[in-house]
N, C-alpha and C. Protein backbone atom coordinates (compact mmCIF):
# COMPACT_ATOMS: atom_id res chain seq x y z
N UNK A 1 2.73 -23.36 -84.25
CA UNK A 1 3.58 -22.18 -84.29
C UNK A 1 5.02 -22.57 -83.94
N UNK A 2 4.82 -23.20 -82.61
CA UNK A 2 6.82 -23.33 -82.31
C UNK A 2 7.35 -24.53 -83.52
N UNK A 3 6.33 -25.20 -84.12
CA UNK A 3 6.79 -26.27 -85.31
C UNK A 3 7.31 -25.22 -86.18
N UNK A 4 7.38 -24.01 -86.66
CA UNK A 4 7.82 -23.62 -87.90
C UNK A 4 8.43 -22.61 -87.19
N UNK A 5 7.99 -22.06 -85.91
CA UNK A 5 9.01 -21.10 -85.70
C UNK A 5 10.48 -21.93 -85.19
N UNK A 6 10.61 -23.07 -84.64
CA UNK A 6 11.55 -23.72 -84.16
C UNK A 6 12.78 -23.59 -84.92
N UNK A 7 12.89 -23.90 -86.49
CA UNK A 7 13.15 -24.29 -87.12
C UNK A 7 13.66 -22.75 -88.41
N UNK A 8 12.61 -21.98 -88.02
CA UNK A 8 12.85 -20.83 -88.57
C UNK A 8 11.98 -19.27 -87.97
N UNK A 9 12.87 -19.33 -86.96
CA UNK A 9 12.62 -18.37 -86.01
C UNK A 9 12.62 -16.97 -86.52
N UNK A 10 13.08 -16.53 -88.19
CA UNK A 10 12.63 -15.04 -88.30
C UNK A 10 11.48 -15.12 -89.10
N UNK A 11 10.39 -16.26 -89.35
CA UNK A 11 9.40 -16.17 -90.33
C UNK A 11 8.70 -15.54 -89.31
N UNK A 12 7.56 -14.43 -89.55
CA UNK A 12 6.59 -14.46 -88.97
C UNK A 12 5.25 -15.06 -89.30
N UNK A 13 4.40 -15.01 -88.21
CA UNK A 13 2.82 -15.88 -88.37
C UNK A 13 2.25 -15.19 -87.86
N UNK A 14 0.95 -14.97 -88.66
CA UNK A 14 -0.30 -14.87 -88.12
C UNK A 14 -1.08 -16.01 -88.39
N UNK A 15 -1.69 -16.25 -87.17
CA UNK A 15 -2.78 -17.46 -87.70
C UNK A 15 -4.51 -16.71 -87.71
N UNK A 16 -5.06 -17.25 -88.61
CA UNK A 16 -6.62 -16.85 -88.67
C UNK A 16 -7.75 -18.09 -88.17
N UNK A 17 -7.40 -18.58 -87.56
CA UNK A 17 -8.34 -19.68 -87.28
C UNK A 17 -8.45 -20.08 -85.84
N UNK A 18 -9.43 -20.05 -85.41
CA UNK A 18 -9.28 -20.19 -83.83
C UNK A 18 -9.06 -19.10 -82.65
N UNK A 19 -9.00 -18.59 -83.23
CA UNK A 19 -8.48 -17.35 -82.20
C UNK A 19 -9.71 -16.68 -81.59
N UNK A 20 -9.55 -16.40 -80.57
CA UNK A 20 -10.79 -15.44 -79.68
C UNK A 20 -9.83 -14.63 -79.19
N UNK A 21 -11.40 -13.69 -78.08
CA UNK A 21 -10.45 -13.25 -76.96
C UNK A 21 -9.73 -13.63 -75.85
N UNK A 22 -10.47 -14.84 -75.58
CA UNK A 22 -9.71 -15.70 -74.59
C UNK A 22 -8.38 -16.12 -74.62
N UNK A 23 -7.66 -16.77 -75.94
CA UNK A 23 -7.06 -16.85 -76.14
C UNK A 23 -5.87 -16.02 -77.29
N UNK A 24 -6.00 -15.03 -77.38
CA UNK A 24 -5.38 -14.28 -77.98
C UNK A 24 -3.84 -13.80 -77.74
N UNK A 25 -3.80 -13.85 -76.23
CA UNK A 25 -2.27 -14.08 -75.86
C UNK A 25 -1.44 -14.86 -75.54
N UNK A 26 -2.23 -15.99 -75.85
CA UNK A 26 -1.39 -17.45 -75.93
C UNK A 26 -0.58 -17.28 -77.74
N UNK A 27 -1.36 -17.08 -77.93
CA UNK A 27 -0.93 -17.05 -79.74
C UNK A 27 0.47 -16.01 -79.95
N UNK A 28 0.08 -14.69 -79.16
CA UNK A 28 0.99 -13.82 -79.31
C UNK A 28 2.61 -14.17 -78.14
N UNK A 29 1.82 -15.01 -77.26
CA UNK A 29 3.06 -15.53 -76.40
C UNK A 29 4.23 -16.51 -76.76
N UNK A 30 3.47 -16.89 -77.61
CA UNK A 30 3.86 -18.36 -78.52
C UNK A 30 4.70 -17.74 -80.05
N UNK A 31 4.79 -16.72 -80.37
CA UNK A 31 5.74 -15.84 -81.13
C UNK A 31 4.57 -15.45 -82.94
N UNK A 32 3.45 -15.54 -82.55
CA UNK A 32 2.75 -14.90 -83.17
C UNK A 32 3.19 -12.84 -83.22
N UNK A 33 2.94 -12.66 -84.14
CA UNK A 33 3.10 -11.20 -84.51
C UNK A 33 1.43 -10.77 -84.56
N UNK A 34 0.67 -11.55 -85.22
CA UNK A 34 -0.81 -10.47 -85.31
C UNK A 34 -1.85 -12.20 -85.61
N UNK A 35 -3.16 -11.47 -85.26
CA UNK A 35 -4.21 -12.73 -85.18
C UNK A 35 -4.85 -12.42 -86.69
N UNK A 36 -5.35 -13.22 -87.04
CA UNK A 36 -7.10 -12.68 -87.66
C UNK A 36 -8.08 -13.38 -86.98
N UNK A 37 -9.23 -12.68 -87.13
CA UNK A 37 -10.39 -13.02 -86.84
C UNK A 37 -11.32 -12.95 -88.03
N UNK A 38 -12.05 -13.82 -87.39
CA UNK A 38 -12.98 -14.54 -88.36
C UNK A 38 -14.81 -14.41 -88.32
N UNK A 39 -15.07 -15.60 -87.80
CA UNK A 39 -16.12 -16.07 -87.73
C UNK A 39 -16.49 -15.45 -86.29
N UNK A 40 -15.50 -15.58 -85.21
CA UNK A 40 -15.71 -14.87 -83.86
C UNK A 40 -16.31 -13.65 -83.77
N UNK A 41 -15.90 -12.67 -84.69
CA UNK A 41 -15.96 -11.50 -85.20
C UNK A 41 -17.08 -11.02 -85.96
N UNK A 42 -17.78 -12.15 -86.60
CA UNK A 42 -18.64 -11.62 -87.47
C UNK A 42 -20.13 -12.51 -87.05
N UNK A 43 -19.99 -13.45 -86.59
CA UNK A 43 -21.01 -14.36 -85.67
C UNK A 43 -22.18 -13.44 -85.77
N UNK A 44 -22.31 -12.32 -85.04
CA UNK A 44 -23.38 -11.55 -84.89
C UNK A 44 -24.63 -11.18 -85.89
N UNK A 45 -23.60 -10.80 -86.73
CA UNK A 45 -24.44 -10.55 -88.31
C UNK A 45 -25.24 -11.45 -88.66
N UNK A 46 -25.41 -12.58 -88.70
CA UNK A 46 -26.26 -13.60 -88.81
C UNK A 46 -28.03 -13.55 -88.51
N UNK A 47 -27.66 -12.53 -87.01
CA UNK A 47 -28.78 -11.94 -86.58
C UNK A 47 -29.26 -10.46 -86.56
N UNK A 48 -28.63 -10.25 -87.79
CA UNK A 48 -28.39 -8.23 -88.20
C UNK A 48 -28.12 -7.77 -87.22
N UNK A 49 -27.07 -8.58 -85.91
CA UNK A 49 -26.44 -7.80 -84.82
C UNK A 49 -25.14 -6.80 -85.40
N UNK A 50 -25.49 -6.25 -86.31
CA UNK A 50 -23.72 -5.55 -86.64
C UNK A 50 -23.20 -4.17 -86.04
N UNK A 51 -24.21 -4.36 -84.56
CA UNK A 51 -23.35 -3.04 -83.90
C UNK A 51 -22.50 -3.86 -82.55
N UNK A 52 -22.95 -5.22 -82.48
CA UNK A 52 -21.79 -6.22 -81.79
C UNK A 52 -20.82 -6.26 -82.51
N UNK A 53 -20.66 -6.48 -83.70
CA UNK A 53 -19.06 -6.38 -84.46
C UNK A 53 -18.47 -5.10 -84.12
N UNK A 54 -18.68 -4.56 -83.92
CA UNK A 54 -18.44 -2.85 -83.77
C UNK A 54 -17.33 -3.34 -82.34
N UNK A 55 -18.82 -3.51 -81.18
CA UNK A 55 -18.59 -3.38 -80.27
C UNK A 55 -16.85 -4.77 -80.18
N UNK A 56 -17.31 -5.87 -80.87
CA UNK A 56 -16.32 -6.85 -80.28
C UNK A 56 -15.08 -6.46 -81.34
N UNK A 57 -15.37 -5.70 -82.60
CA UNK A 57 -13.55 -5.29 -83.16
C UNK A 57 -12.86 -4.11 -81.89
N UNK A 58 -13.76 -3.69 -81.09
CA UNK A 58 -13.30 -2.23 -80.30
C UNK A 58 -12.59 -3.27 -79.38
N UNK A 59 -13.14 -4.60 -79.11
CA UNK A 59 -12.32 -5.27 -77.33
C UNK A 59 -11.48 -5.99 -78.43
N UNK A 60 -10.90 -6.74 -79.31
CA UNK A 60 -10.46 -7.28 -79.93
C UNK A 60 -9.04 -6.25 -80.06
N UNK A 61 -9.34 -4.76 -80.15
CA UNK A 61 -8.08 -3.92 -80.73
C UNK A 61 -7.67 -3.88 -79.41
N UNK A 62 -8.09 -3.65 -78.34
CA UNK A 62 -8.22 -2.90 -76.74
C UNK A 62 -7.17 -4.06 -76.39
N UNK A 63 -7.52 -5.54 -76.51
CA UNK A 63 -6.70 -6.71 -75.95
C UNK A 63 -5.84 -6.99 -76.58
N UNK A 64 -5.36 -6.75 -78.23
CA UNK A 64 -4.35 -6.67 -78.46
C UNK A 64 -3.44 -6.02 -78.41
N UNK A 65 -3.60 -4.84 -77.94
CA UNK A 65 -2.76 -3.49 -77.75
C UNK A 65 -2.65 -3.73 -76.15
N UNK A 66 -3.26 -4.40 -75.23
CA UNK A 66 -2.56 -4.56 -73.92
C UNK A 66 -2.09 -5.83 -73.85
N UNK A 67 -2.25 -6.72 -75.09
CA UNK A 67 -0.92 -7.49 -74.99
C UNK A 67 0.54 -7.09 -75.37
N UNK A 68 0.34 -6.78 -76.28
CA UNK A 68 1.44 -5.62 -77.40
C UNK A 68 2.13 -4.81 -76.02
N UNK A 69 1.15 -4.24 -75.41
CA UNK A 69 2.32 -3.37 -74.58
C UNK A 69 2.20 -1.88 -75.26
């Protein structure tokens, strides 16, 4: 991120790879505008868990909006 934002500080980024909840406000600290999620997000389904996706897009919006402010 600071490699391309350094250099051109009004592009914005989202990155889709890697991102959890753990780290989600490192990304946005680091001059990220928005994440995607992926595989973190959908993991569950694998095991026809798809009321965990539910549950983890609800903490996913919850932690980006109290990073956001």
């Amino acid at each position: 991120v600071k490699a391309v934002k350094g250099p051109m500080p009004h592009v914005n980024i989202m990155p889709t790879g890697g991102v959890d909840l753990n780290n989600m406000d490192k990304w946005i600290a680091n001059g990220c505008i928005a994440v995607g999620i992926g595989g973190n997000l959908t993991a569950p389904a694998k095991d026809g868990r798809y009321d965990l996706i539910t549950e983890l897009a609800a903490k996913y919006v919850a932690k980006f909006q109290e990073i956001k402010g």
